[in-house]
Protein backbone atom coordinates (compact mmCIF):
# COMPACT_ATOMS: atom_id res chain seq x y z
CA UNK A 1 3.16 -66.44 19.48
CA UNK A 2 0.71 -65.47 17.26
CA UNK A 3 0.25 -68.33 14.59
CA UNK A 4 0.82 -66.09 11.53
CA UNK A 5 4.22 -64.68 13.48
CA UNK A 6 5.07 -68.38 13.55
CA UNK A 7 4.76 -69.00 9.98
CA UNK A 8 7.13 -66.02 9.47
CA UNK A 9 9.43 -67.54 11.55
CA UNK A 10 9.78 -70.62 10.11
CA UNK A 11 9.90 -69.68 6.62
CA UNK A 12 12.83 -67.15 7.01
CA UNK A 13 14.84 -70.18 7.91
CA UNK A 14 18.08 -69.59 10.44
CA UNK A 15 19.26 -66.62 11.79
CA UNK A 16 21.74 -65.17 8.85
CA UNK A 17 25.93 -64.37 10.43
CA UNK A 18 26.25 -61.45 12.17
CA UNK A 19 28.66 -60.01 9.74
CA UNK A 20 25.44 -59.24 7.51
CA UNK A 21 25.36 -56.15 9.43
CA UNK A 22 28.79 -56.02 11.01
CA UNK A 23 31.27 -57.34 8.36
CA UNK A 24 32.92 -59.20 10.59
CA UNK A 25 32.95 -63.37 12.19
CA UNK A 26 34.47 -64.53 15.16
CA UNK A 27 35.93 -67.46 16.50
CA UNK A 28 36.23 -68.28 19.93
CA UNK A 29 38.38 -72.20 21.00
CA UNK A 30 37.30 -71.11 24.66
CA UNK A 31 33.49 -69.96 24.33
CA UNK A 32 32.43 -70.54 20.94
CA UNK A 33 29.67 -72.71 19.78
CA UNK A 34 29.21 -74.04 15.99
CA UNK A 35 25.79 -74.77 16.86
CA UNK A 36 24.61 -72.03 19.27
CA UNK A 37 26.13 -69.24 17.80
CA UNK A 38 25.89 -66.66 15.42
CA UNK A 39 29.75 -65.63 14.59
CA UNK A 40 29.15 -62.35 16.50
CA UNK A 41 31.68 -61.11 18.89
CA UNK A 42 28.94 -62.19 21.82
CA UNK A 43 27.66 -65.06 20.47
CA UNK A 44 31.07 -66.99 18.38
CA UNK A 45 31.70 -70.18 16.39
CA UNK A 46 34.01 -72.38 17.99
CA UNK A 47 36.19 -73.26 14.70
CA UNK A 48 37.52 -72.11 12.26
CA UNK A 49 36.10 -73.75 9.78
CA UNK A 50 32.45 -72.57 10.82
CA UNK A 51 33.66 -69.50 11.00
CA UNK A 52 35.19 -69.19 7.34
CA UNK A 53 32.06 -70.96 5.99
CA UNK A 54 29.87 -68.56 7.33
CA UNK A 55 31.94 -65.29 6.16
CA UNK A 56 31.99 -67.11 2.32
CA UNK A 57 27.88 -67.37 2.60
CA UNK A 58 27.44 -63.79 4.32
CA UNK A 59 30.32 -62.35 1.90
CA UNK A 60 32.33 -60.72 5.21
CA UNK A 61 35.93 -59.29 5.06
CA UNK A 62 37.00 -60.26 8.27
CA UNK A 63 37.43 -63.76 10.41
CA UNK A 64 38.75 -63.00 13.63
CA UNK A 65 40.07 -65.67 15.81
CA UNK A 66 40.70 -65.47 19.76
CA UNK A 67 43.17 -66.98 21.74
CA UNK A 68 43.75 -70.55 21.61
CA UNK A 69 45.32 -73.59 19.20
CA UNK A 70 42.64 -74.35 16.85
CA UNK A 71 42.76 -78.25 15.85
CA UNK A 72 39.90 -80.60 16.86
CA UNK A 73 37.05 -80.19 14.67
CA UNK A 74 39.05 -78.37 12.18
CA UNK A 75 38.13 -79.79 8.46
CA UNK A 76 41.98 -78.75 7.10
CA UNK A 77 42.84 -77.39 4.67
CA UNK A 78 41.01 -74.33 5.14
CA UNK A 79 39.96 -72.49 2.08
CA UNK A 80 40.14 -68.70 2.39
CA UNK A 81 38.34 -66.81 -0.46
CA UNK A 82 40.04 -64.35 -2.13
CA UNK A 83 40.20 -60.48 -0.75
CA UNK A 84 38.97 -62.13 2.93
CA UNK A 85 40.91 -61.32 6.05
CA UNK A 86 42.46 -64.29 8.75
CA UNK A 87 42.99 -62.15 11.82
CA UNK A 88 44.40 -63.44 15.02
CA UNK A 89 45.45 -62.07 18.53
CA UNK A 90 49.53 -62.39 17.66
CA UNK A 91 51.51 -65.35 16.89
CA UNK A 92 51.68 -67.67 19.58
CA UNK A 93 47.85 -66.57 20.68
CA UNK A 94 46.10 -67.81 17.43
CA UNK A 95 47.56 -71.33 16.09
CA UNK A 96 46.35 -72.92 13.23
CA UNK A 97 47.73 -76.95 14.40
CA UNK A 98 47.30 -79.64 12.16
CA UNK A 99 49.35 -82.83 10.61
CA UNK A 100 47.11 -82.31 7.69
CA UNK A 101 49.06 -82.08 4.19
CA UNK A 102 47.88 -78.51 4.02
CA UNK A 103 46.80 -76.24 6.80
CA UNK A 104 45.55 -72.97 4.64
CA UNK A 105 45.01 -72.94 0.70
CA UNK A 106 44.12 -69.61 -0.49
CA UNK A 107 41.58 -69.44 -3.73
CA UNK A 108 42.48 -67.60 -7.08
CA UNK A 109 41.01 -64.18 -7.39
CA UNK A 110 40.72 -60.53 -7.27
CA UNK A 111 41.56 -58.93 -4.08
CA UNK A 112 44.38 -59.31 -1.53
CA UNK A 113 44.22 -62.06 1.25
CA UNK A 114 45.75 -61.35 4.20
CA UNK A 115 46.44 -63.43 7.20
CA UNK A 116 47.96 -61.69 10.52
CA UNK A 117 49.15 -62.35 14.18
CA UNK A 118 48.30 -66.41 13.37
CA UNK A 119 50.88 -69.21 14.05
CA UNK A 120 50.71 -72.12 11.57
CA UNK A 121 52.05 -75.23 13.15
CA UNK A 122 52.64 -78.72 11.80
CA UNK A 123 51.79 -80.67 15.69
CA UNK A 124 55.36 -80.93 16.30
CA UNK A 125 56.12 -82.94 13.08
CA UNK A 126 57.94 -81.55 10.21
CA UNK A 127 55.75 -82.54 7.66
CA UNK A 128 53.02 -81.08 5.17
CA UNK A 129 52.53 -77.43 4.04
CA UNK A 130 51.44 -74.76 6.24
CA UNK A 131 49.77 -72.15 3.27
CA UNK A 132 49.30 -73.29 -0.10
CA UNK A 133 49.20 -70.58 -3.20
CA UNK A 134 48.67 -71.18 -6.33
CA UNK A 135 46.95 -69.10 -9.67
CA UNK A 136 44.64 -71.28 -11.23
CA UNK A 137 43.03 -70.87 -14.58
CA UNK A 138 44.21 -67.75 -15.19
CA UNK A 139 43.26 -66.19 -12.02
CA UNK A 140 45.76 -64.72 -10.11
CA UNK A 141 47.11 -64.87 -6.31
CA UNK A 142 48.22 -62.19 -3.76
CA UNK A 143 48.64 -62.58 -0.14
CA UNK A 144 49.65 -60.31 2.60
CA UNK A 145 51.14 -62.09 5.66
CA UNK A 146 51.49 -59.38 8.63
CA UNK A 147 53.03 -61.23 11.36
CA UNK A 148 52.69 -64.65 10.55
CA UNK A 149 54.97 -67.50 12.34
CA UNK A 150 55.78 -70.97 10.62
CA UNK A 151 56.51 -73.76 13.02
CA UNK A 152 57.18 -77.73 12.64
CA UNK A 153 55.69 -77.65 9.05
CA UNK A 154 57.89 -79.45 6.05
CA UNK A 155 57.18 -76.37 3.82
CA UNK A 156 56.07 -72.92 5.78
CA UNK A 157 54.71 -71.68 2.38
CA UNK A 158 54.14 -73.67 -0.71
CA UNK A 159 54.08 -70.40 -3.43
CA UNK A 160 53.41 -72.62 -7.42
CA UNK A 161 53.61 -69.56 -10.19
CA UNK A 162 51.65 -70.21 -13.29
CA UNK A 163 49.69 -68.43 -16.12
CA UNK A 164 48.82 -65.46 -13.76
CA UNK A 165 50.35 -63.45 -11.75
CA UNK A 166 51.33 -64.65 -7.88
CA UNK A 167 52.14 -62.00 -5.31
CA UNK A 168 53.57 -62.64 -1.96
CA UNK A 169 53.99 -59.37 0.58
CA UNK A 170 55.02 -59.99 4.07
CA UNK A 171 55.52 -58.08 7.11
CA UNK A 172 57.30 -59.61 10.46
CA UNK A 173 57.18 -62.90 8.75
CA UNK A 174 58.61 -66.00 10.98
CA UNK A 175 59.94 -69.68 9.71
CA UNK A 176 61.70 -71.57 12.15
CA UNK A 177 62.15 -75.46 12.47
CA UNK A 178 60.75 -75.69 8.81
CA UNK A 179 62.13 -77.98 5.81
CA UNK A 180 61.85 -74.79 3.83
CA UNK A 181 60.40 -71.29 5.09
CA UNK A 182 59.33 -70.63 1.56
CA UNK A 183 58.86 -72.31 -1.58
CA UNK A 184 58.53 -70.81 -4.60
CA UNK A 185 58.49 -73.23 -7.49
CA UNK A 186 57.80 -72.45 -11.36
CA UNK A 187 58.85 -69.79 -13.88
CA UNK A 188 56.01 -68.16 -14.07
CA UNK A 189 55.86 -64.52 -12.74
CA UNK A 190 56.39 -64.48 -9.15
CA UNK A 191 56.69 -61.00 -7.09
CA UNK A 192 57.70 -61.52 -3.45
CA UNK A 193 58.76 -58.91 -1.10
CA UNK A 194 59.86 -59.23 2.76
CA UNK A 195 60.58 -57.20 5.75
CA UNK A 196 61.53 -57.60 9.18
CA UNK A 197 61.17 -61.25 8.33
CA UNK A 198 63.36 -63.84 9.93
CA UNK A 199 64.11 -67.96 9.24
CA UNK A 200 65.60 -70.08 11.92
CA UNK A 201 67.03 -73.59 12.01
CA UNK A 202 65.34 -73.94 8.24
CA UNK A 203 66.78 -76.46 5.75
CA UNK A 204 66.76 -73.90 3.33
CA UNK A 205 64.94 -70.44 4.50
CA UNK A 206 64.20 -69.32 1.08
CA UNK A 207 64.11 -71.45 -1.97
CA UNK A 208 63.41 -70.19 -5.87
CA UNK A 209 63.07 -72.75 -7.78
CA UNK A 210 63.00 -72.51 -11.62
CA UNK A 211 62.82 -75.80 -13.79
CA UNK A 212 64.96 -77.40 -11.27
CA UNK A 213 63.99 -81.18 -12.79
CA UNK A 214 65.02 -80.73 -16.05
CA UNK A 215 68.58 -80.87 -17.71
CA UNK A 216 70.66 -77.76 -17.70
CA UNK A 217 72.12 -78.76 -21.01
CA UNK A 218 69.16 -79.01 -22.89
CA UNK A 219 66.57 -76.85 -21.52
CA UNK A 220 64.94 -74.56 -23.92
CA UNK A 221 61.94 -73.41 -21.54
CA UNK A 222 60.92 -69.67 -20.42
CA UNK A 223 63.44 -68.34 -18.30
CA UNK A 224 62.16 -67.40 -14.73
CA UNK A 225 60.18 -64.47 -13.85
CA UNK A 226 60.93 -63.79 -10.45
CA UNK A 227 61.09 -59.99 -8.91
CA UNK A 228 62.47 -60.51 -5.09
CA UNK A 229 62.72 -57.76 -2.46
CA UNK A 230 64.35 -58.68 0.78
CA UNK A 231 64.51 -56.02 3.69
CA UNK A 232 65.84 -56.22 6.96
CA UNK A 233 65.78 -59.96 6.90
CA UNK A 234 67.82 -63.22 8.69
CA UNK A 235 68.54 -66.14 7.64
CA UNK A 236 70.37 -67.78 11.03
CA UNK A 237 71.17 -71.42 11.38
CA UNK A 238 69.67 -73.15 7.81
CA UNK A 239 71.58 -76.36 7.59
CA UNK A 240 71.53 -76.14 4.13
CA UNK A 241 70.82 -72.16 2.89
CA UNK A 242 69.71 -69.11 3.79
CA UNK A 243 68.65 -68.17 0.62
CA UNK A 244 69.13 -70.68 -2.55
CA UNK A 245 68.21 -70.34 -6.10
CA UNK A 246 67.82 -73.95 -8.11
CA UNK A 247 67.04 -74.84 -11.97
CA UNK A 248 67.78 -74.91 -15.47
CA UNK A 249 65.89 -71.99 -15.94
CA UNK A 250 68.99 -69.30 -15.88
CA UNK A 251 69.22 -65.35 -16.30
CA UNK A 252 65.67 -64.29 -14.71
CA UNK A 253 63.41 -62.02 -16.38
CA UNK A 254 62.61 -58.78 -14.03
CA UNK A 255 64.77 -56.62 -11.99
CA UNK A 256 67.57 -57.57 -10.12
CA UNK A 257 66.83 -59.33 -6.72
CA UNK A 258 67.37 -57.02 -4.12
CA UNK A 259 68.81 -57.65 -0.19
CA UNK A 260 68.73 -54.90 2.29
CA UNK A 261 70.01 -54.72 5.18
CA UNK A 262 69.41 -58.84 5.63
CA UNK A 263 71.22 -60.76 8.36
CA UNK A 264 72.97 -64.83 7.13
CA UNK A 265 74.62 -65.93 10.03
CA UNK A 266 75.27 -69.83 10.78
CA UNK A 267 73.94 -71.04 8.00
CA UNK A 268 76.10 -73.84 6.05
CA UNK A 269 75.84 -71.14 3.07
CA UNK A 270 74.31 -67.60 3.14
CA UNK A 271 73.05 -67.02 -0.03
CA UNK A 272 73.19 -69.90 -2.39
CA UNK A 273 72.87 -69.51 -6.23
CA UNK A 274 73.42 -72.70 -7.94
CA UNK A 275 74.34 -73.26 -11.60
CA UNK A 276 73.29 -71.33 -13.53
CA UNK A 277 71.52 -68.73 -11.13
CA UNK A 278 73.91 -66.54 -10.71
CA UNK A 279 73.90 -65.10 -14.29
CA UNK A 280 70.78 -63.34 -12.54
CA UNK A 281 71.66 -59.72 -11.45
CA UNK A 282 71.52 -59.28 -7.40
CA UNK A 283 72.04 -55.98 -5.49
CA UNK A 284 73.27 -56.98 -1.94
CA UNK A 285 72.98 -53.88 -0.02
CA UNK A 286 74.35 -53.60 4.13
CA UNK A 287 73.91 -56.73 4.86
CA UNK A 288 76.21 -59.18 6.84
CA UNK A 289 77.31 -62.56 5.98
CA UNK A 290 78.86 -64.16 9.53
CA UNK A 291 79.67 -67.80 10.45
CA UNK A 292 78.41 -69.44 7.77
CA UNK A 293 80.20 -72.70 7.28
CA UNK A 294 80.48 -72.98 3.57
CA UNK A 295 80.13 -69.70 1.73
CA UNK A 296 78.84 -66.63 2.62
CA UNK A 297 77.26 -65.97 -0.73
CA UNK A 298 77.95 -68.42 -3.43
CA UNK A 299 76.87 -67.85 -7.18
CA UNK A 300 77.67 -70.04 -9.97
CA UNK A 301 76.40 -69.27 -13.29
CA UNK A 302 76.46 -70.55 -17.03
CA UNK A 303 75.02 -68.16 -19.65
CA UNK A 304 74.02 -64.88 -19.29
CA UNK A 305 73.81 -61.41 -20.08
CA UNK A 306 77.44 -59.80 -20.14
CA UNK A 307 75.67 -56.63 -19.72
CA UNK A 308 73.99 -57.02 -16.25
CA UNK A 309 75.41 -56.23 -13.37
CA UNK A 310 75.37 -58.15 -9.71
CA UNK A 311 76.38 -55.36 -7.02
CA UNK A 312 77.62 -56.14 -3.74
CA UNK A 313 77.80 -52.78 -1.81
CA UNK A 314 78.49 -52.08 2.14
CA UNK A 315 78.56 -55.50 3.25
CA UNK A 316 80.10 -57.37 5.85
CA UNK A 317 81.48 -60.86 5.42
CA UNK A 318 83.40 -62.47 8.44
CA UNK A 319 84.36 -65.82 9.89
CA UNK A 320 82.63 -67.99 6.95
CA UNK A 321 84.53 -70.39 5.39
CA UNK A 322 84.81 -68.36 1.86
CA UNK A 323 83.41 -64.94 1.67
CA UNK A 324 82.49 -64.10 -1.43
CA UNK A 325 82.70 -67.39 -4.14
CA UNK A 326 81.46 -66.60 -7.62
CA UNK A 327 82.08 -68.88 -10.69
CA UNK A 328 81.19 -68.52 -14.18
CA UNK A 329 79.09 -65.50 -13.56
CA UNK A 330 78.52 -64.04 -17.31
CA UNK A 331 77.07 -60.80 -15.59
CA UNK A 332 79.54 -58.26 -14.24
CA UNK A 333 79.88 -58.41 -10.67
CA UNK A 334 80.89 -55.16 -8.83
CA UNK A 335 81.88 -55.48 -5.00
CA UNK A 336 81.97 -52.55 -3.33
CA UNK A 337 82.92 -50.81 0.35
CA UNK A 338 83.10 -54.23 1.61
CA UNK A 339 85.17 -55.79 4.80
CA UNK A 340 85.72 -59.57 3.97
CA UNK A 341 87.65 -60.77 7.47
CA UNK A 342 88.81 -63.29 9.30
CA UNK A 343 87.48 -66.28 6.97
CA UNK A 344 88.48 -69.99 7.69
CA UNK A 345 89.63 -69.66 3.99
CA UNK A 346 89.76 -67.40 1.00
CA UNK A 347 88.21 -64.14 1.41
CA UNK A 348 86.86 -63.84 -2.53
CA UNK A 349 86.86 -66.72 -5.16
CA UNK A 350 86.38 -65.66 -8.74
CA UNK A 351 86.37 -68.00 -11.71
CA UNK A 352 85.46 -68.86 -14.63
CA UNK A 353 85.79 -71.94 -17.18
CA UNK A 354 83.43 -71.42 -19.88
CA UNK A 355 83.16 -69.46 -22.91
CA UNK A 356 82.44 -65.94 -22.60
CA UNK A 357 84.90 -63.64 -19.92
CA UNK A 358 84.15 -63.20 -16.38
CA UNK A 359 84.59 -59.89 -15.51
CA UNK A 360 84.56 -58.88 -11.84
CA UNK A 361 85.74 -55.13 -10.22
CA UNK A 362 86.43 -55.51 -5.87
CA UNK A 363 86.90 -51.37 -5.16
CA UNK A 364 87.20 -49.92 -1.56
CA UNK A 365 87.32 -53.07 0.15
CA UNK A 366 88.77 -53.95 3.36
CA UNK A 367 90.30 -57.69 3.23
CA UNK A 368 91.99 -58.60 6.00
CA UNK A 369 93.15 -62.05 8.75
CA UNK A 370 91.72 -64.54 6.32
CA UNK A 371 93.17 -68.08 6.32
CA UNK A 372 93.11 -68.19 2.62
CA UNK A 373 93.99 -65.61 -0.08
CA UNK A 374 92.18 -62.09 0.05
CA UNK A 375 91.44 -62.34 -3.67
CA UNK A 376 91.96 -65.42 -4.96
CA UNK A 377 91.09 -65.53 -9.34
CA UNK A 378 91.06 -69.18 -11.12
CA UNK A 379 90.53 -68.97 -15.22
CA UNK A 380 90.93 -71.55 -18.28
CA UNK A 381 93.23 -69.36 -20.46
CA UNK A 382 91.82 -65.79 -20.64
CA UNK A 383 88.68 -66.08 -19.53
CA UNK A 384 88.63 -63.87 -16.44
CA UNK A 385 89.11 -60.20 -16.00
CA UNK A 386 89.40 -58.31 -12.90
CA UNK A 387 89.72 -55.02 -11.17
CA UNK A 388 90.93 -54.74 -7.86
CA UNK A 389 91.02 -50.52 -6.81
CA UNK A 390 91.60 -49.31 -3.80
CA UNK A 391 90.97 -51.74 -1.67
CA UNK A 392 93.46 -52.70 1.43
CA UNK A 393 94.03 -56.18 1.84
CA UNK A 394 96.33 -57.36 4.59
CA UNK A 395 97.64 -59.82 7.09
CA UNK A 396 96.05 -63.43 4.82
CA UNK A 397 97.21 -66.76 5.56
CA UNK A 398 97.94 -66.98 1.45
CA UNK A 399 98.78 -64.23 -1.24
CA UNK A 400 97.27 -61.28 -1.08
CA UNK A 401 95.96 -61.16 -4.71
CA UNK A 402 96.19 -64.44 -6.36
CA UNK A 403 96.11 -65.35 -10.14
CA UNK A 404 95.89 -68.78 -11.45
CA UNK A 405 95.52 -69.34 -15.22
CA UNK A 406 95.10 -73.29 -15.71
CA UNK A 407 95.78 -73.58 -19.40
CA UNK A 408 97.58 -71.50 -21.84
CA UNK A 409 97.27 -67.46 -21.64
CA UNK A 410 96.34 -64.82 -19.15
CA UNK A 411 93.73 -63.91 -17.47
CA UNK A 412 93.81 -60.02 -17.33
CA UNK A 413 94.15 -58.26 -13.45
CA UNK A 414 94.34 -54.73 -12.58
CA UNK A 415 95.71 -53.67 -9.14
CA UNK A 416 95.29 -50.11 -9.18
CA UNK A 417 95.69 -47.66 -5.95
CA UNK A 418 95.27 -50.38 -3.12
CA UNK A 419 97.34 -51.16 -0.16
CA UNK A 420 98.72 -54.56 -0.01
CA UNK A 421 100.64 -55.57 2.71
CA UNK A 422 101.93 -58.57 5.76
CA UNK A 423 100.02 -61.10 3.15
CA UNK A 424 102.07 -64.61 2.61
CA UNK A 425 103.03 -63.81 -0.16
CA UNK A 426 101.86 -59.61 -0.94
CA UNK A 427 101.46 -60.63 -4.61
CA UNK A 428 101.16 -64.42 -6.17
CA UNK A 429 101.43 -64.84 -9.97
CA UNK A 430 101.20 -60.60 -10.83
CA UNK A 431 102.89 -58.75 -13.03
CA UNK A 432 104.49 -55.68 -12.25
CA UNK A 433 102.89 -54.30 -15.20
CA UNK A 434 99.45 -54.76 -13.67
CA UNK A 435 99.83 -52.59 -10.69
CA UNK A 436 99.38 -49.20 -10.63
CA UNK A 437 100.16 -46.65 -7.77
CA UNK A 438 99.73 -49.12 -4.70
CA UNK A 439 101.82 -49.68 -2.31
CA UNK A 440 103.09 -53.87 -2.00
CA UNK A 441 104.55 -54.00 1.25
CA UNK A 442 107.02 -56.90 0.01
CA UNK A 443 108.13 -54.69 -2.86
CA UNK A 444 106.90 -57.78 -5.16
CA UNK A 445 105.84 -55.16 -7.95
CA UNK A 446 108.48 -52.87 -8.09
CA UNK A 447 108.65 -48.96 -8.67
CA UNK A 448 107.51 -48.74 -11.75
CA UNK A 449 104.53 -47.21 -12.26
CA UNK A 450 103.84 -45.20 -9.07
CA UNK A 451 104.40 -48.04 -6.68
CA UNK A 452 105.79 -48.12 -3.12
CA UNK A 453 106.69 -50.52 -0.69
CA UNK A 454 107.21 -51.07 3.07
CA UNK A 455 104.79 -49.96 5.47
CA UNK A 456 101.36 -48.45 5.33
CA UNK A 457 101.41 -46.83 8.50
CA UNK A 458 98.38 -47.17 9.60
CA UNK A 459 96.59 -45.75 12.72
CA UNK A 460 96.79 -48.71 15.20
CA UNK A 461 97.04 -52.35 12.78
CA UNK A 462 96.83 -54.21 16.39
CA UNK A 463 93.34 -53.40 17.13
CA UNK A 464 92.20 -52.98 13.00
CA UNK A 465 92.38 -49.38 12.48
CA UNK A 466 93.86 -49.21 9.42
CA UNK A 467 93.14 -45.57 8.75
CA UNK A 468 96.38 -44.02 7.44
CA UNK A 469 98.78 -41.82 9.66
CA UNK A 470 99.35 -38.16 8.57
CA UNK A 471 102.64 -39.20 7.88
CA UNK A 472 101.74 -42.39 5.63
CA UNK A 473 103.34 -42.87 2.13
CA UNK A 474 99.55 -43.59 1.46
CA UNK A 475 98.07 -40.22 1.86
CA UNK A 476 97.16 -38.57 -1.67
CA UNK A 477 98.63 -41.37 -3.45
CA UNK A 478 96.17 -42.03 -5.90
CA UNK A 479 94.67 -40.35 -9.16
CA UNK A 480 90.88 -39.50 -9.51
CA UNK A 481 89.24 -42.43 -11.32
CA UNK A 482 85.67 -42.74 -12.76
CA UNK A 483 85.29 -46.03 -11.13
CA UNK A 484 85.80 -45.09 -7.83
CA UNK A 485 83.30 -44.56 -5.38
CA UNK A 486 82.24 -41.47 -3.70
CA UNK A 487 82.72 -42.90 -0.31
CA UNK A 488 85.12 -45.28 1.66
CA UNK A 489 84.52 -48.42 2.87
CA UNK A 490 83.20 -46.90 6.45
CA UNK A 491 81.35 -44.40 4.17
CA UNK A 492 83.35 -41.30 4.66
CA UNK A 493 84.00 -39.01 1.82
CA UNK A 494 86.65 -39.55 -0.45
CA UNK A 495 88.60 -36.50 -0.92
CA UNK A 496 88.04 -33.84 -3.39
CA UNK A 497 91.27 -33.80 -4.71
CA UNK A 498 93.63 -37.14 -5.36
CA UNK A 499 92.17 -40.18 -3.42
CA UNK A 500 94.31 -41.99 -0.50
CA UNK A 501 95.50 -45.45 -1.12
CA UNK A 502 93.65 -47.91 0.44
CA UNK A 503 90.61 -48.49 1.36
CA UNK A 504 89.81 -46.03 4.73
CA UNK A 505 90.44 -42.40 2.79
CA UNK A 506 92.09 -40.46 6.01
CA UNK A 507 90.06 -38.15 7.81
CA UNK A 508 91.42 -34.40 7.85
């Protein structure tokens, strides 16, 4: 070599990352070298952390990782700058395996980080915190896991909300055999939003978490700013919760949290809003609730804003030990085209012992084999008011509809154009003023009033079709109401003219 060449040589210093000119580092556990090569697709770095340090000094989008469980040599936790890409070959191909107390931290910034088809494991121990997000001094956070499976680790994701904003997105999303799937701690102004996501054998899949140390009683903080979108998502086997919400911090700022089409099956309770989270409006859309020991959902609340409105629409809830338990709620709760069957005990709870009125409205609901009551309302005084329309509940262990009132007064309870029948008893503390136009199979409310007794007649009881005969009392028995929905609670049309009893309308 010319001696001039030389000099050249050795004054540009080492060979810059290939992703100077490509945009992209590599990682290879089975022919990588952190000495030898260059992060190129034909020349990798064996670790990841070579890999990531390189991309941060040549500014590159995307670290790419091959097959294998990366854990010797790896200098956890592994910083990822903001807007950079993790990419692996699927879950299962590309682990991240480490007993460190973090595995990933992502950095504060501008830009979305995204990490996909990675497994984050915790070396077979449940302990420490696979990714770690955080704002920091006023910078925010956002994340995009596309994916992404959480194995062994104590908490799957730590997410901390602060000054700034912190955004969690996540596509095919995986906890199981975590102490928590997620973690979302802090008031400050979370948005996370799931689908196709699923949490197995989790203490607690989900967990929100909003001034949960300090006292309920005297907390004057922020309340929580949380925005939650759940879609097409399970929650099977948490021995504590699928889904819980914890902290003094009560009615949350945002819009309502929304389920879709979610799965909480085997869990000791489904969804689990603890005092006083459940004055925070929820839409629970098709989902199903199923062998959960405890509760399918469970909300109890404390303050909140009587104007709000929790909606439980086209859900399934079967062989839990309650359904549906909600206690001083202060937002309106509407359930809606529901089946609540075969539960170990009541099929819906409602109460209330503070203040201000719980007000609840169960329309075009099937409720039917439960050990317990179908609808089962507890109040001090009159401090509970609810609707119960068209809905057919049948064949419970207890009464039908149940109202207990524990000190002096009513509560107030509606029974308008439902079908309540074979119940032990039909009706348990109701008024025959209170029921309009439904037939009580045990004549418990008289005739007053548009009522009938004795039997539905429904299509075939024995195998649970309780669509009416042509020849039912049923048929056209009810009067057009505001409050009613459009469709039945197996989402046929209601009819045009007056509405069936019940809640199946009979199909011409």
């Amino acid at each position: 070599m010319h001696p001039s060449a030389l000099l050249l040589a050795l004054c540009a210093g080492p060979a810059a990352p290939a992703a100077a000119a490509g945009g992209e580092i590599v990682a290879s556990l089975n022919r990588g070298n952190d000495e030898a090569g260059d992060g190129s697709a034909a020349a990798p770095y064996r670790t990841v952390t070579k890999a990531l340090a390189a991309a941060r000094a040549a500014g590159a989008a995307l670290v790419r990782l091959e097959y294998g469980t990366y854990e010797q040599g790896e200098a956890y936790p592994l910083a990822l700058p903001a807007g950079i890409e993790l990419r692996g070959i699927g879950a299962g191909g590309s682990v991240l395996r480490g007993g460190a107390d973090v595995l990933v931290r992502l950095e504060p910034g501008d830009g979305e980080t995204v990490l996909a088809g990675l497994s984050l494991s915790g070396a077979g121990v449940a302990t420490g915190i696979g990714l770690d997000l955080a704002p920091e001094a006023g910078l925010p956070v956002s994340a995009l896991l596309r994916g992404v499976t959480l194995e062994g680790l104590g908490t799957g994701v730590r997410a901390r909300t602060g000054e700034a904003a912190l955004r969690l997105t996540g596509t095919g999303l995986r906890a199981v055999d975590c102490g928590t799937g997620i973690d979302a701690e802090g008031t400050g102004e979370l948005a996370l939003e799931l689908a196709d996501a699923a949490f197995e054998r989790c203490r607690v899949g989900l967990l929100l978490r909003a001034a949960e140390g300090a006292e309920l009683t005297t907390y004057d903080g922020p309340p929580a700013r949380h925005a939650l979108a759940l879609r097409r998502t399970a929650f099977v086997d948490c021995s504590e919760a699928g889904l819980a919400r914890r902290g003094a911090a009560g009615t949350n700022e945002g819009p309502p949290y929304l389920l879709e089409d979610c799965l909480f099956q085997g869990n000791e309770t489904g969804i689990d809003l603890q005092r006083p989270a459940a004055d925070t409006p929820i839409r629970v859309l098709s989902s199903r609730f199923l062998w959960n020991r405890g509760f399918g959902l469970r909300a109890s609340g404390q303050e909140g804003n009587p104007a709000a409105v929790s909606t439980v629409e086209a859900c399934e809830f079967r062989w839990n030990g309650v359904g549906l338990h909600v206690t001083n709620a202060h937002v309106v709760y509407e359930v809606r085209r529901a089946a609540f069957l075969d539960h170990t005990g009541n099929a819906l709870f409602l109460s209330n012992f503070q203040t201000a009125p719980l007000k609840a409205r169960v329309e075009s609901c099937l409720i039917a084999g439960n050990g317990g009551a179908g609808i089962y309302t507890m109040a001090d005084g009159e401090r509970i008011a609810v609707e119960v329309l068209h809905c057919t509940v049948l064949d419970n262990g207890a009464a039908g509809v149940h109202r207990k009132t524990r000190h002096a007064g009513k509560s107030t309870l509606e029974l308008r154009g439902s079908i309540v029948a074979g119940n032990a008893p039909d009706l348990e503390k109701i008024e025959p003023a209170e029921v309009f136009r439904s037939l009580i199979g045990d004549g418990s409310a008289g005739a007053e009033q548009g009522n009938l007794s004795g039997a539905p007649l429904f299509v075939d009881p024995a195998r649970r079709d309780y669509r009416l005969r042509a020849d039912s009392p049923c048929v056209d028995g009810g009067e057009p109401d505001p409050r009613l929905s459009a469709l039945d609670v197996a989402g046929r049309p209601r009819a045009a003219g007056p509405p069936d009893l019940g809640a199946c309308e009979r199909e011409p």
